[in-house]
N, C-alpha and C. Protein backbone atom coordinates (compact mmCIF):
# COMPACT_ATOMS: atom_id res chain seq x y z
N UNK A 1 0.85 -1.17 0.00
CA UNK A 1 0.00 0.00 0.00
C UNK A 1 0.91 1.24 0.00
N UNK A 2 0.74 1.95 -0.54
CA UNK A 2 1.52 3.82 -0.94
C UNK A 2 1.00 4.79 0.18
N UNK A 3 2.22 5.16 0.80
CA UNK A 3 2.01 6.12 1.66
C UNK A 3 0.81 6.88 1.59
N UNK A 4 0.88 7.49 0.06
CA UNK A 4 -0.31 8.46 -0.19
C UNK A 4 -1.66 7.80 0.62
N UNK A 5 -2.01 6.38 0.13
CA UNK A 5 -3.39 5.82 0.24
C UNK A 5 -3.40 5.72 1.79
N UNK A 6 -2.14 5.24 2.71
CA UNK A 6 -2.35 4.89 3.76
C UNK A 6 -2.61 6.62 4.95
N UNK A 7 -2.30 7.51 4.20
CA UNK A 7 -2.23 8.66 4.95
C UNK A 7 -4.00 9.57 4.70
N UNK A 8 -4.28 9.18 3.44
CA UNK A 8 -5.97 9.34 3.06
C UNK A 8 -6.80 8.43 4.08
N UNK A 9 -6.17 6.98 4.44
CA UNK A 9 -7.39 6.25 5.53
C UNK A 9 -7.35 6.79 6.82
N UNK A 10 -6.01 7.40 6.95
CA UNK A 10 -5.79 7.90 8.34
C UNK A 10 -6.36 9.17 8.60
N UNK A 11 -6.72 10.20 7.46
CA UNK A 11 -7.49 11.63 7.42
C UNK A 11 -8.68 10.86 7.28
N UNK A 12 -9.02 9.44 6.80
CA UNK A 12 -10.69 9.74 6.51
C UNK A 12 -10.84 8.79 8.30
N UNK A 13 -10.24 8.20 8.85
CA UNK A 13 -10.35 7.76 10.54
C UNK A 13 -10.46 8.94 11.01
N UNK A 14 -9.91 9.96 11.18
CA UNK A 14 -9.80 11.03 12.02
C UNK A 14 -10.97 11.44 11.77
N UNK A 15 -11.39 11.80 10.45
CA UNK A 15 -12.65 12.52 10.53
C UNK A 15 -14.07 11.90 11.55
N UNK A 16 -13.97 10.59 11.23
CA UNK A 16 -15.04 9.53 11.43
C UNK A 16 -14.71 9.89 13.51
N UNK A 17 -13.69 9.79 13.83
CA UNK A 17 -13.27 10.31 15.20
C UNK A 17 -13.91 12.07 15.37
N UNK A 18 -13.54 12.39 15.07
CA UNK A 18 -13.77 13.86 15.18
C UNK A 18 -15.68 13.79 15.35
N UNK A 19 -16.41 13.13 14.13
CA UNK A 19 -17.82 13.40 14.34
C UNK A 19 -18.52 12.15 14.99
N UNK A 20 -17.72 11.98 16.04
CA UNK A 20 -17.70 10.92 17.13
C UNK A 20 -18.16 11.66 18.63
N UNK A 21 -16.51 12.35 18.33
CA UNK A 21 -16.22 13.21 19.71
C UNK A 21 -17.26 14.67 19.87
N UNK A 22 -17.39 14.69 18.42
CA UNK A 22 -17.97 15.63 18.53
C UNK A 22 -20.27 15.52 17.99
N UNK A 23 -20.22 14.26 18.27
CA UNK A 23 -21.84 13.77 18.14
C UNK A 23 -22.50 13.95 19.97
N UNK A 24 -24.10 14.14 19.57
CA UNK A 24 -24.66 14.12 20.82
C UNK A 24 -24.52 13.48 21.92
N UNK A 25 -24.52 11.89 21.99
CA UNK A 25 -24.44 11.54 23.13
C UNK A 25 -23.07 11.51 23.86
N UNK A 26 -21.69 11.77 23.30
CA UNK A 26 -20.79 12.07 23.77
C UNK A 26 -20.69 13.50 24.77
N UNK A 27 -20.79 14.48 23.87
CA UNK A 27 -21.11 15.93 24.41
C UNK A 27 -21.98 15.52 25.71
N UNK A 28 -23.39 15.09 25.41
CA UNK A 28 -23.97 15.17 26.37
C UNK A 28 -23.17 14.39 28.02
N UNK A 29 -22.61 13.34 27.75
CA UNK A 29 -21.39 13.12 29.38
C UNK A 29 -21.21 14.79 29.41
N UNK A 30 -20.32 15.49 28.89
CA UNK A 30 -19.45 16.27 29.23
C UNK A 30 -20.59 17.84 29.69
N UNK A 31 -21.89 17.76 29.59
CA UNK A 31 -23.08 18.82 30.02
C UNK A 31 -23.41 18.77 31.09
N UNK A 32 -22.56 19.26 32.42
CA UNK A 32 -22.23 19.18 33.86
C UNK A 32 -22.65 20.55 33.92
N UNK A 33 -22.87 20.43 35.25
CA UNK A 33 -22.52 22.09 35.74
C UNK A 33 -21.80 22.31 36.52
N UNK A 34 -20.83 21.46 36.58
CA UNK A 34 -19.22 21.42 37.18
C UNK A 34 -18.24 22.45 36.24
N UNK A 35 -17.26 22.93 36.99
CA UNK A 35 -16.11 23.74 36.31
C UNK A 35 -15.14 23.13 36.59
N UNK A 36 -14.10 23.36 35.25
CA UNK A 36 -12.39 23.49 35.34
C UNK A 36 -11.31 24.51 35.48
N UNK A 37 -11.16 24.88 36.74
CA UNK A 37 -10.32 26.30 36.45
C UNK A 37 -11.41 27.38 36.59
N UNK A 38 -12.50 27.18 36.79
CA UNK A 38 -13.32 28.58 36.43
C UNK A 38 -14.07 28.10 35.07
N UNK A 39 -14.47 27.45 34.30
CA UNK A 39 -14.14 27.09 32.79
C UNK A 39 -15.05 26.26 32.41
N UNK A 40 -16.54 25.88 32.24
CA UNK A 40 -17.38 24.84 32.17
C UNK A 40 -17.05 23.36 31.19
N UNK A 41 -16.95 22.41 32.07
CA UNK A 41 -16.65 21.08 31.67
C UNK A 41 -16.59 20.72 29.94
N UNK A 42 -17.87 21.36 29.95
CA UNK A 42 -18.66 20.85 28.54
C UNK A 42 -17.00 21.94 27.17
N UNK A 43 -17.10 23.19 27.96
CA UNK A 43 -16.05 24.22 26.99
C UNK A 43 -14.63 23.29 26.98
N UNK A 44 -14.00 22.98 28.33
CA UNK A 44 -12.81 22.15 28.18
C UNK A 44 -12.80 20.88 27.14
N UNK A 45 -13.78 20.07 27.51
CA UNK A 45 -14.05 19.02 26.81
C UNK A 45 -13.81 19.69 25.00
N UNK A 46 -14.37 20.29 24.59
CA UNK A 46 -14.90 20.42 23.24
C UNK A 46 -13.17 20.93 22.78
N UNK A 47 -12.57 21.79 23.72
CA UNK A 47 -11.48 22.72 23.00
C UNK A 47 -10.30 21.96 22.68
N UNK A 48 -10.40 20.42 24.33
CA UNK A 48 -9.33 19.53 24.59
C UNK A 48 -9.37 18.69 23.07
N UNK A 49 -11.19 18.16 22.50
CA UNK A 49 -11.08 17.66 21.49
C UNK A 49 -10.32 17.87 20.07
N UNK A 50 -10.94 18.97 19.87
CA UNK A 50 -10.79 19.74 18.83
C UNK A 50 -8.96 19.73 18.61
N UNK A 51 -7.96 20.21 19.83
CA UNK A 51 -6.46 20.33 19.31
C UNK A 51 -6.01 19.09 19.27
N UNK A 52 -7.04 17.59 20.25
CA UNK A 52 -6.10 16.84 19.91
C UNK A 52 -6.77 16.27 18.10
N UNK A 53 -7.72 16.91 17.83
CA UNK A 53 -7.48 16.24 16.33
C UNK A 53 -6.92 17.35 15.47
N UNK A 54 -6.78 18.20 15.45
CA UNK A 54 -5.73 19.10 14.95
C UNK A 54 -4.17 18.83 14.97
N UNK A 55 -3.97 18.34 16.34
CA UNK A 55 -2.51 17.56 16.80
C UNK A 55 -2.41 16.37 15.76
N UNK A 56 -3.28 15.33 15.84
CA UNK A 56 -3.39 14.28 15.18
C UNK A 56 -3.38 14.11 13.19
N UNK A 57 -4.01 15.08 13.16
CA UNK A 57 -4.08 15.65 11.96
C UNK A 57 -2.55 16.20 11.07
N UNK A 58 -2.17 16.62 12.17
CA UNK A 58 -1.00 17.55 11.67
C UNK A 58 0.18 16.16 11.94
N UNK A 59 -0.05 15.13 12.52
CA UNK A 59 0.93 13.89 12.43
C UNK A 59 1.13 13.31 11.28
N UNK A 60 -0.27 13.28 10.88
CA UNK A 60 -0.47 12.44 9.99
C UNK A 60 -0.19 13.16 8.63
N UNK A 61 -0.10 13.98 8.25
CA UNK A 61 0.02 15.01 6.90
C UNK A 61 1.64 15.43 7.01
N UNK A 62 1.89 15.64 8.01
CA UNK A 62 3.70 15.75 8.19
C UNK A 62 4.62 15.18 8.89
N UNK A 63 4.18 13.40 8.50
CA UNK A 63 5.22 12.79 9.12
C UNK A 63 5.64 12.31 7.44
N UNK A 64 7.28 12.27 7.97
CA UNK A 64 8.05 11.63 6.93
C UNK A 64 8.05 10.37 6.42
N UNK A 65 8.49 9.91 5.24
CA UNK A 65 8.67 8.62 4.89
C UNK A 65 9.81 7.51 5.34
């Protein structure tokens, strides 16, 4: 299998992750009325998601051969 193809299954996983983390009944765990820091659960949760698939994202598009 060619880098190219294997780095397209790994952007089209992430996505399928991403509208995972980011679908209703997940969110809904994280709809507390607890805080972090001052910072509502549900806001940490969403922001923590979001960089680690940005992080993940950015592995996968600029790692070397």
């Amino acid at each position: 299998m060619q880098e190219h193809e294997r780095r397209g299954q790994r952007l089209i996983a992430l996505f399928i992750l991403g509208c995972v983390l980011f679908n209703y009944p997940v969110l809904s765990l994280f709809n507390v009325a607890t805080e972090v820091f001052g910072v509502p659960v549900l806001y940490v949760y969403i922001f923590t998601a979001w960089a680690l698939l940005v992080g993940l994202m950015a592995l996968v598009v600029e790692t070397r051969r």
